[in-house]
N, C-alpha and C. Protein backbone atom coordinates (compact mmCIF):
# COMPACT_ATOMS: atom_id res chain seq x y z
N UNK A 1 -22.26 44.61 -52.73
CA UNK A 1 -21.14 45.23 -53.40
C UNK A 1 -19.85 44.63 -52.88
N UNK A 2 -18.86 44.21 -53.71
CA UNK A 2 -17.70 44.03 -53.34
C UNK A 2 -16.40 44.42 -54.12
N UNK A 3 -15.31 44.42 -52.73
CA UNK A 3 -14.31 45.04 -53.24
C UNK A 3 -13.44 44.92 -53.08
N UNK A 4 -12.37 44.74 -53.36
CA UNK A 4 -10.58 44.58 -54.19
C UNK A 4 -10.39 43.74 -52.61
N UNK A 5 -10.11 42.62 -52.66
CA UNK A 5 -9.35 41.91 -51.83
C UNK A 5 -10.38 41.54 -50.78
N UNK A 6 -11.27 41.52 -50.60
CA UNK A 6 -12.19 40.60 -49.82
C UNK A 6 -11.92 39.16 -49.22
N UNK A 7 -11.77 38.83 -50.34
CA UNK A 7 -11.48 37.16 -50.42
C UNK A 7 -10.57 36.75 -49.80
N UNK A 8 -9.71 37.74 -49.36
CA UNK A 8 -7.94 36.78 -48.91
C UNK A 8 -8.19 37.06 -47.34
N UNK A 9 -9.53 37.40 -46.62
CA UNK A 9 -9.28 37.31 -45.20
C UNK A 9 -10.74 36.22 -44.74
N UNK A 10 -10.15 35.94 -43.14
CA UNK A 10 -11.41 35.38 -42.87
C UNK A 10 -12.89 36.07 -42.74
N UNK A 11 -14.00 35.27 -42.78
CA UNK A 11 -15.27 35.71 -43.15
C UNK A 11 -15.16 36.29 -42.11
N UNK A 12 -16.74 37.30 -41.57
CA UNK A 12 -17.52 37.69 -40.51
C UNK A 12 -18.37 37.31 -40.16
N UNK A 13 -18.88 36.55 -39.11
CA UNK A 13 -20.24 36.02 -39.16
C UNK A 13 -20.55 36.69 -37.79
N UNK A 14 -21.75 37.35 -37.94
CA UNK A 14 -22.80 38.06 -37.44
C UNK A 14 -24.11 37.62 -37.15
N UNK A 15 -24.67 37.21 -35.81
CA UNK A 15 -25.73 36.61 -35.29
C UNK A 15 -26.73 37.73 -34.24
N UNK A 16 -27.75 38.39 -35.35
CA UNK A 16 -28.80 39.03 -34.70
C UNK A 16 -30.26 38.26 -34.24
N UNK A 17 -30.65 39.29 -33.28
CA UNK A 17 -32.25 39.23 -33.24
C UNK A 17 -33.18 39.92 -32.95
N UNK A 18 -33.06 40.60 -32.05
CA UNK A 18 -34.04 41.47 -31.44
C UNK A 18 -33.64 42.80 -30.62
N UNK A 19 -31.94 42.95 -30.97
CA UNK A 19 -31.93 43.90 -30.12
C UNK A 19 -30.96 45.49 -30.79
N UNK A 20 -31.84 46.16 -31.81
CA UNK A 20 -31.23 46.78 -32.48
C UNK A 20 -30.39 48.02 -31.82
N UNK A 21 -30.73 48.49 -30.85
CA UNK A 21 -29.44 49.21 -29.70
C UNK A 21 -28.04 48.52 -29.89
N UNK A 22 -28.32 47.39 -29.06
CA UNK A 22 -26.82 46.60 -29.07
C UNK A 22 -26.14 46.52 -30.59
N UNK A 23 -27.10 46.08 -31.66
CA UNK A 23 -26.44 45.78 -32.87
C UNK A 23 -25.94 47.04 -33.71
N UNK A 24 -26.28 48.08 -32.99
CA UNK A 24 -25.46 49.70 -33.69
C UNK A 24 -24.45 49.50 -33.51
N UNK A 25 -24.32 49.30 -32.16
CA UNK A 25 -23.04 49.63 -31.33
C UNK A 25 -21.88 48.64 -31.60
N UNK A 26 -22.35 47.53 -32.35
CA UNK A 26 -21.76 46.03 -32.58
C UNK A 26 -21.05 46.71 -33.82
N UNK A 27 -22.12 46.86 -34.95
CA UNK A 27 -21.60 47.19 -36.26
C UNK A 27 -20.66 48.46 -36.06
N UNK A 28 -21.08 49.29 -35.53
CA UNK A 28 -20.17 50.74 -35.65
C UNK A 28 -18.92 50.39 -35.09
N UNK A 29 -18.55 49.75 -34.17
CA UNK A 29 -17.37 48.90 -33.36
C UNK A 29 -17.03 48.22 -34.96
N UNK A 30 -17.41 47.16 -35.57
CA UNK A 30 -16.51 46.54 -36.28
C UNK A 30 -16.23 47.72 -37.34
N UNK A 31 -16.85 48.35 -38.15
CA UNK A 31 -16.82 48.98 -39.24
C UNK A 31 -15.59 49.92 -38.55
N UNK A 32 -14.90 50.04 -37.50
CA UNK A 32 -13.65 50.74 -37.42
C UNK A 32 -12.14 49.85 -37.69
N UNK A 33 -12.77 48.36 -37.60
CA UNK A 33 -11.84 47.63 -37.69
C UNK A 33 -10.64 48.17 -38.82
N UNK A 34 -9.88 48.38 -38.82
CA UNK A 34 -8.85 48.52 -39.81
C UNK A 34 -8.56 47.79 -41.11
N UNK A 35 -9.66 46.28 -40.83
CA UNK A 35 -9.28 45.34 -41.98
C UNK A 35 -10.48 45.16 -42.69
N UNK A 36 -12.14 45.88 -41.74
CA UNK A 36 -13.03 46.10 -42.10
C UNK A 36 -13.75 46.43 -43.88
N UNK A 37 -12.76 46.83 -44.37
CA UNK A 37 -12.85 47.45 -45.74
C UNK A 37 -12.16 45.99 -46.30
N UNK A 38 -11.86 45.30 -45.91
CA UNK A 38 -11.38 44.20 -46.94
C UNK A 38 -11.84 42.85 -46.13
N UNK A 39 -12.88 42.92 -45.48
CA UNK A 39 -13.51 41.57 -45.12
C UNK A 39 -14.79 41.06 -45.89
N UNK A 40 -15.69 40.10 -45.46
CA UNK A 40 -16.92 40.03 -45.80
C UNK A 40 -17.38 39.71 -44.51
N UNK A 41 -18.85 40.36 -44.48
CA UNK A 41 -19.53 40.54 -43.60
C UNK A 41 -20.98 39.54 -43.46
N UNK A 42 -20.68 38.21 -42.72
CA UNK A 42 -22.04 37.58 -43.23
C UNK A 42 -23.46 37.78 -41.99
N UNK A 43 -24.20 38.24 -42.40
CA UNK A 43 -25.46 38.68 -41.06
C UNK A 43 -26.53 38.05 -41.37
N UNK A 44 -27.07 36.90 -39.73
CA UNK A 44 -27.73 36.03 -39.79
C UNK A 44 -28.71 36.79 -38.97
N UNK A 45 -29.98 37.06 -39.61
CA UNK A 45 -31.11 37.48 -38.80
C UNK A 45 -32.04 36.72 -38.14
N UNK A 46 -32.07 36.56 -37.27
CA UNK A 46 -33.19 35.45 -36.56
C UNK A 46 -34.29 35.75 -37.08
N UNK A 47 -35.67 34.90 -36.71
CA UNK A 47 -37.24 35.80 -36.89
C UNK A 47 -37.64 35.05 -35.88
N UNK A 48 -38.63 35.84 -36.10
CA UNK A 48 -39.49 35.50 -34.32
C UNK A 48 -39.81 34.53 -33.87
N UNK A 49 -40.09 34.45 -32.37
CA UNK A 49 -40.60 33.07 -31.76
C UNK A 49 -42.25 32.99 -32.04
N UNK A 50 -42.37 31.79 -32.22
CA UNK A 50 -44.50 32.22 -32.27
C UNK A 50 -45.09 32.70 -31.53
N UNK A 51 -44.41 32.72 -29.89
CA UNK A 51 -45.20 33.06 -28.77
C UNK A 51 -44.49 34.28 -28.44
N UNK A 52 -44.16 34.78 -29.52
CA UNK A 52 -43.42 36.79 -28.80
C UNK A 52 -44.71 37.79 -29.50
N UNK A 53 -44.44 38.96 -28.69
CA UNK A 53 -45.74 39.58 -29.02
C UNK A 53 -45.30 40.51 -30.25
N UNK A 54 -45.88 41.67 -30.91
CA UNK A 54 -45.98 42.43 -31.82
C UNK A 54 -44.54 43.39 -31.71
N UNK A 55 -44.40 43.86 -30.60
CA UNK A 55 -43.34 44.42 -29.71
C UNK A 55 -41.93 43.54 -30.26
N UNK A 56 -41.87 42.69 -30.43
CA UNK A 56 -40.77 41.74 -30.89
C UNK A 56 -40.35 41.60 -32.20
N UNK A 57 -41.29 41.33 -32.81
CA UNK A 57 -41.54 41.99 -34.60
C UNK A 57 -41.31 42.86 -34.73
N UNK A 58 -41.01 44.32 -34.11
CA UNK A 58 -41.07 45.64 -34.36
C UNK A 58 -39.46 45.30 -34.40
N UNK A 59 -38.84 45.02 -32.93
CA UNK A 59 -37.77 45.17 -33.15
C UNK A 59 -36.42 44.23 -33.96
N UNK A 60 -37.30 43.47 -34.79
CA UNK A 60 -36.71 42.53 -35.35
C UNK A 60 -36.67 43.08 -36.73
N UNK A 61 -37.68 43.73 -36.87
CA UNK A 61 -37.64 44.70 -38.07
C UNK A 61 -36.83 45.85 -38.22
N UNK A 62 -36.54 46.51 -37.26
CA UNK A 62 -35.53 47.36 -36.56
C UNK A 62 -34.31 47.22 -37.31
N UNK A 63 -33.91 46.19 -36.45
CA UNK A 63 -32.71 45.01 -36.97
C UNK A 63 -32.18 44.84 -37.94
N UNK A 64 -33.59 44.95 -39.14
CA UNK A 64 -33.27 44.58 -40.16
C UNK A 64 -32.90 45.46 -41.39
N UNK A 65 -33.69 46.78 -40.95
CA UNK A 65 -32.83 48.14 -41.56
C UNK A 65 -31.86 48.59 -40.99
N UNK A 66 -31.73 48.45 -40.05
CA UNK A 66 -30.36 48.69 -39.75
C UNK A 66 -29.16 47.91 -40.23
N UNK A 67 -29.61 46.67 -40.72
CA UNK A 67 -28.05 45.55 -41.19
C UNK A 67 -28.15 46.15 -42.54
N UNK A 68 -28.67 47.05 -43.38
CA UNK A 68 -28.96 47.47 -44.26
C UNK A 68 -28.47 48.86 -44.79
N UNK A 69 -29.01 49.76 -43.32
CA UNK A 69 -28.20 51.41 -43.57
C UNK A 69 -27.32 51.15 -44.03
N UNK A 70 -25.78 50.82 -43.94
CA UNK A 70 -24.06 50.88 -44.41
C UNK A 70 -23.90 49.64 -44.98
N UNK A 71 -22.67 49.93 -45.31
CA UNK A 71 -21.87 49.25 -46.12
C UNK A 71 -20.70 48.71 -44.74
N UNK A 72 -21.25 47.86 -44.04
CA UNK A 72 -20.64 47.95 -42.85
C UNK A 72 -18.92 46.97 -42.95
N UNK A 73 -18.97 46.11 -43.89
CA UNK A 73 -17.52 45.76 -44.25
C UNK A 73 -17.45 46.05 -46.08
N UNK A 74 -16.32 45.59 -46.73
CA UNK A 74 -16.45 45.57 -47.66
C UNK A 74 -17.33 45.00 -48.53
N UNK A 75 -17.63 43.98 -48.33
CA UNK A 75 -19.07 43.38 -48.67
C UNK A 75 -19.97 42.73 -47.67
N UNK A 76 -21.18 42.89 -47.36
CA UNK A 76 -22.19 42.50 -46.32
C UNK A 76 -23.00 41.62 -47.08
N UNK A 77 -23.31 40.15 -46.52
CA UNK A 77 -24.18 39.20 -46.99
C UNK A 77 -25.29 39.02 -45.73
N UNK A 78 -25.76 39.00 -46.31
CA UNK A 78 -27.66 39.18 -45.52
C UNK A 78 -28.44 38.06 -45.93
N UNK A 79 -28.53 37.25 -44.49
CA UNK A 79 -29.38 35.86 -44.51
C UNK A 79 -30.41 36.36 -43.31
N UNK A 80 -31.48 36.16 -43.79
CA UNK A 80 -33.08 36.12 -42.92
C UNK A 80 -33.86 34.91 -42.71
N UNK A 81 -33.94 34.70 -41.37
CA UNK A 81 -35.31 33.48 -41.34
C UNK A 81 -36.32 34.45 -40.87
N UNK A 82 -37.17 33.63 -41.30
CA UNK A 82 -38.59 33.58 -41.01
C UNK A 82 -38.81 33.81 -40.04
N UNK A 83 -38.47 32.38 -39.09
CA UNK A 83 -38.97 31.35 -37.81
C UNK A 83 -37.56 32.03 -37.14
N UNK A 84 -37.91 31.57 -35.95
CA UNK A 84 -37.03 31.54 -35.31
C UNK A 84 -35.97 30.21 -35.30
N UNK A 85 -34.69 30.27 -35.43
CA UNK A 85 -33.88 29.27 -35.57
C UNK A 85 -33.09 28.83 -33.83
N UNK A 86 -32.71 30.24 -33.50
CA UNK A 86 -32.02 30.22 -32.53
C UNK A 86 -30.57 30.63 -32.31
N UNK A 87 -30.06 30.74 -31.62
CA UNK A 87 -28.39 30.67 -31.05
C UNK A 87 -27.46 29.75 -32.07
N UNK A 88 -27.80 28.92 -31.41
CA UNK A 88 -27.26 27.39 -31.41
C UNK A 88 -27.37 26.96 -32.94
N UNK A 89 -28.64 26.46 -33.42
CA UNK A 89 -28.83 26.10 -34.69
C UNK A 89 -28.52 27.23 -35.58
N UNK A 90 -28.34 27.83 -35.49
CA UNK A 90 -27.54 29.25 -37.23
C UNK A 90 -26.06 28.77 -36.70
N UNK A 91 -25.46 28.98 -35.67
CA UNK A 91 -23.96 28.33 -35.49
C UNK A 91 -23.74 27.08 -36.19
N UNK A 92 -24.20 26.09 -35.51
CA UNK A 92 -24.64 24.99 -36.29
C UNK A 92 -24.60 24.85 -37.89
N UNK A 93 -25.39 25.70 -38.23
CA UNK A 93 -25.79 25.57 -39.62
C UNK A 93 -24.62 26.23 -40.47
N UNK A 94 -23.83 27.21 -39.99
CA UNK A 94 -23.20 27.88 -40.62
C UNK A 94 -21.90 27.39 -40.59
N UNK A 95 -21.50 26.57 -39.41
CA UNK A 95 -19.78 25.78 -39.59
C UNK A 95 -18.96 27.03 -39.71
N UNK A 96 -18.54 28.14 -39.08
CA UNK A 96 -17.72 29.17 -38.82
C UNK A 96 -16.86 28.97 -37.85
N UNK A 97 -15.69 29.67 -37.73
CA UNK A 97 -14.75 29.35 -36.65
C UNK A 97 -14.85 30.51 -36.14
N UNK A 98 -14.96 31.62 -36.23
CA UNK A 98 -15.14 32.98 -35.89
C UNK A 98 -16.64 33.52 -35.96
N UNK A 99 -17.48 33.77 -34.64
CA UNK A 99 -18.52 34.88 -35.11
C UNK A 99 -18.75 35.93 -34.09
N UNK A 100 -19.32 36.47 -34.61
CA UNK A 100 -19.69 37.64 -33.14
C UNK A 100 -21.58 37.29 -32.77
N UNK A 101 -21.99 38.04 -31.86
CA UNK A 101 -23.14 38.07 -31.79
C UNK A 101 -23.53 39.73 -31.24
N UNK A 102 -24.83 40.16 -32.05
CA UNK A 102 -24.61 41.38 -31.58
C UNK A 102 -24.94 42.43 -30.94
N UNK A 103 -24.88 41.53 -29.64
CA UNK A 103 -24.45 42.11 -28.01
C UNK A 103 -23.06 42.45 -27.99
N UNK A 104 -21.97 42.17 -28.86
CA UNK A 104 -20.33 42.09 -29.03
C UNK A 104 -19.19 43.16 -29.21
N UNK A 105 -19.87 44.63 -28.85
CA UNK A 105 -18.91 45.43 -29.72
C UNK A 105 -17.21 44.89 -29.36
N UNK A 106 -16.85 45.65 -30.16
CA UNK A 106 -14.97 45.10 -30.26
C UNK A 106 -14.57 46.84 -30.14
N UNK A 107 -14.08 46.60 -28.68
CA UNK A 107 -12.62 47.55 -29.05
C UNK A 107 -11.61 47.35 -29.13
N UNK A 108 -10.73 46.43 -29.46
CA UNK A 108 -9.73 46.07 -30.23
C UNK A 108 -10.03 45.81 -32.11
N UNK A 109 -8.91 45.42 -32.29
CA UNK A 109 -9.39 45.08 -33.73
C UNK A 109 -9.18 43.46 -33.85
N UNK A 110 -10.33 42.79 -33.07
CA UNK A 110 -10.11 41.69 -33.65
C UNK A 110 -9.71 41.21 -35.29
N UNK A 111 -10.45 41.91 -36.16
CA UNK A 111 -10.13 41.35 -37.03
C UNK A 111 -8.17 40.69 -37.66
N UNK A 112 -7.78 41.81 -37.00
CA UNK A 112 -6.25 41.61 -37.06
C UNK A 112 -5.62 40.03 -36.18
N UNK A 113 -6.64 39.74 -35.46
CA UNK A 113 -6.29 38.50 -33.90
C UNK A 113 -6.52 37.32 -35.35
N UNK A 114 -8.23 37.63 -35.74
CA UNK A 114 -8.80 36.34 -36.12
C UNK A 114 -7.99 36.32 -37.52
N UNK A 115 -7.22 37.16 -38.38
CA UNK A 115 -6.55 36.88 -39.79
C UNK A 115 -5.74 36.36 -39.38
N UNK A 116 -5.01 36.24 -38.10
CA UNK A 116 -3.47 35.60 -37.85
C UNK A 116 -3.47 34.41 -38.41
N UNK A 117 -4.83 33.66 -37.93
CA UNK A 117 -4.72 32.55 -38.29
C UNK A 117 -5.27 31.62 -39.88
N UNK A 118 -5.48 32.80 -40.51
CA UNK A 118 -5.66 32.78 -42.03
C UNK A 118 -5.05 32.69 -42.94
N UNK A 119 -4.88 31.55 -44.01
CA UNK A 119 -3.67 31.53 -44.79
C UNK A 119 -3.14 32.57 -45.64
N UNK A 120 -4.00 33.77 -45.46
CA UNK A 120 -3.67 34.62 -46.40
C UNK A 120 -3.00 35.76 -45.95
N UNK A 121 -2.20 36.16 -46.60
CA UNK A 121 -1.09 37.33 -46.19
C UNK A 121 -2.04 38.46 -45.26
N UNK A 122 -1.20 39.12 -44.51
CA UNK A 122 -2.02 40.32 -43.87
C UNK A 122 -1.24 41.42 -44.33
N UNK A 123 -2.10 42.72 -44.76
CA UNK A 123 -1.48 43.41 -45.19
C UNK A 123 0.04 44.47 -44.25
N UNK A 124 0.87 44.80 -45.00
CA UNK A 124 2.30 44.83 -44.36
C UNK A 124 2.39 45.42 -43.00
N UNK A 125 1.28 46.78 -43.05
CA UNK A 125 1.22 47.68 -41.82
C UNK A 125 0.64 47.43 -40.60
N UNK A 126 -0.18 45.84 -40.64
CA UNK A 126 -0.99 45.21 -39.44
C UNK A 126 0.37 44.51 -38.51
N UNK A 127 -0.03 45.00 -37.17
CA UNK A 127 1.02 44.76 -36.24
C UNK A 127 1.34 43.05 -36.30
């Protein structure tokens, strides 16, 4: 779902895997962001290593309803591997200047830090 003004800020990029505790606490932290309602939210799900046990799958699955419960920015884009990719290679692959990973909560509002440097207006009331 998306909505009215998305487009004029920088993306979100979001790098999970296995640890759906931390990634509550990640998302519920950004979804206060103030600019939260007018970003996009992109969430890269890892998948498992071949040599992790059943226990690892569980919580990767976890993970994955949870990037799902909310509407955690104005629009949320949801990319899944399979395999495991890694850290490194989804950075890589994705060419972002901004991401979080989500071990990351924010108590500030980054999002207000990382639009500074976005060509697009910020709205009037952001410090």
């Amino acid at each position: 779902m998306k909505k009215a003004g998305v487009d004029n800020f920088a993306p979100i990029v979001l790098f999970t895997y296995n640890r759906p505790h931390h990634l509550q606490k990640t998302l519920e932290a950004l979804k206060q962001n103030e600019l939260a309602p007018s970003s996009i939210l992109h969430i890269y799900s890892d998948g498992p290593k071949e040599d992790k046990q059943e226990d690892n799958r569980k919580r990767i699955s976890e993970v994955r309803e949870l990037i799902r419960k909310e509407q955690w920015c104005g629009e949320v884009r949801i990319i899944e591997y399979e395999a495991n990719k890694g850290l490194a290679a989804s950075i890589k692959f994705t060419r972002v200047k901004y991401s979080l990973e989500d071990m990351m909560p924010t108590k500030f509002s980054p999002l207000i830090f990382i639009n500074r440097g976005n060509p697009a207006p910020l709205p009037t009331n952001t410090p």
